[in-house]
Protein backbone atom coordinates (compact mmCIF):
# COMPACT_ATOMS: atom_id res chain seq x y z
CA UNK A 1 0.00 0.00 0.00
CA UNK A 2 0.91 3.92 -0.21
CA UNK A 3 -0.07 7.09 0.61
CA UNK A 4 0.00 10.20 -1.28
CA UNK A 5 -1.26 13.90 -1.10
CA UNK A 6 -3.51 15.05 -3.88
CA UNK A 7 -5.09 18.32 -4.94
CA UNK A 8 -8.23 18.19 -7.10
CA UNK A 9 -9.63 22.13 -7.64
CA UNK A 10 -11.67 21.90 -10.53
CA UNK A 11 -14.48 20.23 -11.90
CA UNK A 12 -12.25 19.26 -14.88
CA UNK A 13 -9.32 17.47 -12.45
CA UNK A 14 -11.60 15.31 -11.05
CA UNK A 15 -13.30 13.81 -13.93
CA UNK A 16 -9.80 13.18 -15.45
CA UNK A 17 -8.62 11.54 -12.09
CA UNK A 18 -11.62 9.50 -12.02
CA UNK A 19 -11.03 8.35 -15.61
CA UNK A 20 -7.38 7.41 -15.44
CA UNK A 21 -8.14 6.10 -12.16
CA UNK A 22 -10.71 3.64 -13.49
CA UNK A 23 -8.03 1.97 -15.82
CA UNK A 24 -6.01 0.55 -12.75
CA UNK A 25 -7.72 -2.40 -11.20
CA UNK A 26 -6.28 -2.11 -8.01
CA UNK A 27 -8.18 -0.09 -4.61
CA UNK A 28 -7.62 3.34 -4.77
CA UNK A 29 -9.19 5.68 -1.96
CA UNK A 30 -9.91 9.07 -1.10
CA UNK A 31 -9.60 10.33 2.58
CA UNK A 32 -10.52 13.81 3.80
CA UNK A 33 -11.54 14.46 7.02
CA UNK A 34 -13.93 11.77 7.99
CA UNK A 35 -14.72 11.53 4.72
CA UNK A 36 -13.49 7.81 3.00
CA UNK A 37 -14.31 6.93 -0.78
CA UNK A 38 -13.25 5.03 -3.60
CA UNK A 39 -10.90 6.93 -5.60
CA UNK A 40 -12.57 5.57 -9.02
CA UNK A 41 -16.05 7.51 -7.68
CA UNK A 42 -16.95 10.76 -9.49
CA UNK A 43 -20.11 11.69 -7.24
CA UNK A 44 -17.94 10.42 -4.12
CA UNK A 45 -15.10 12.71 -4.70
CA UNK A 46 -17.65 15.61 -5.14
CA UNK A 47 -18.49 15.11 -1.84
CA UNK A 48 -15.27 15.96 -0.60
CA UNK A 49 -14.03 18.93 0.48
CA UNK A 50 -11.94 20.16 -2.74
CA UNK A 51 -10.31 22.68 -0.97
CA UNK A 52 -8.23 21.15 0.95
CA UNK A 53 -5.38 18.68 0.52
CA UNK A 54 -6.65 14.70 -0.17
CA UNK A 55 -4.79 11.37 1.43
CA UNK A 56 -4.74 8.73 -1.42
CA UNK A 57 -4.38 5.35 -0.30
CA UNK A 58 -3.55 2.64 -3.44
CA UNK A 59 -3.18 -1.15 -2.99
CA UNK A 60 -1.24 -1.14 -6.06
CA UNK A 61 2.24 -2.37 -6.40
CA UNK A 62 5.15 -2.42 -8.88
CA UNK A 63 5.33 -1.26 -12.39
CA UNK A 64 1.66 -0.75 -12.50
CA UNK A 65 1.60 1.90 -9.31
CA UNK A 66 4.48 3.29 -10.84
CA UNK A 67 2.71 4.08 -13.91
CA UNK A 68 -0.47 5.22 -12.18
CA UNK A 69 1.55 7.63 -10.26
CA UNK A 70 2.96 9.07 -13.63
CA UNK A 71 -0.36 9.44 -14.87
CA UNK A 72 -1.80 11.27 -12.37
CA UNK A 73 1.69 13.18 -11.44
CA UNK A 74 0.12 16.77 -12.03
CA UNK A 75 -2.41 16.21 -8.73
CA UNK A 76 0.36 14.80 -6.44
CA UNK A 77 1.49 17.36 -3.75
CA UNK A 78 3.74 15.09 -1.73
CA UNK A 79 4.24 11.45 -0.58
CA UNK A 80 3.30 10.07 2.36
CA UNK A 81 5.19 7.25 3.32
């Protein structure tokens, strides 16, 4: 597993999140607050608080969480590890 800040501020970041998310098959989920969803949800992350920073947790290992990571490079703010 690892952990991972993210920043999602416009309508436009989350949809793309949610769609490059949805190509991994591995868990990938959203914490903020008290707030925990699946990271592949478009109406859960709207429920969020998109103001402040996000804790993404991914079960993903290897090459393919390497890859996801890439993808999605732009929203990272720092690691969590």
């Amino acid at each position: 597993m690892s952990n991972h800040i993210i920043r999602l501020n416009t309508i436009h970041q989350v949809k793309d999140f949610v769609n490059r998310s949805s190509r991994y098959p591995f868990e990938i989920t959203l914490i903020s607050g008290r707030m925990i969803i699946n990271g592949k949800s478009i109406m859960g992350i709207f429920g969020l608080d998109l103001n402040s920073p996000i804790l993404m947790e991914t079960t993903g290992e290897g090459e393919e969480l390497e890859r996801f990571l890439s993808e999605i490079q732009e929203y990272l703010v720092s690691p969590q590890d």
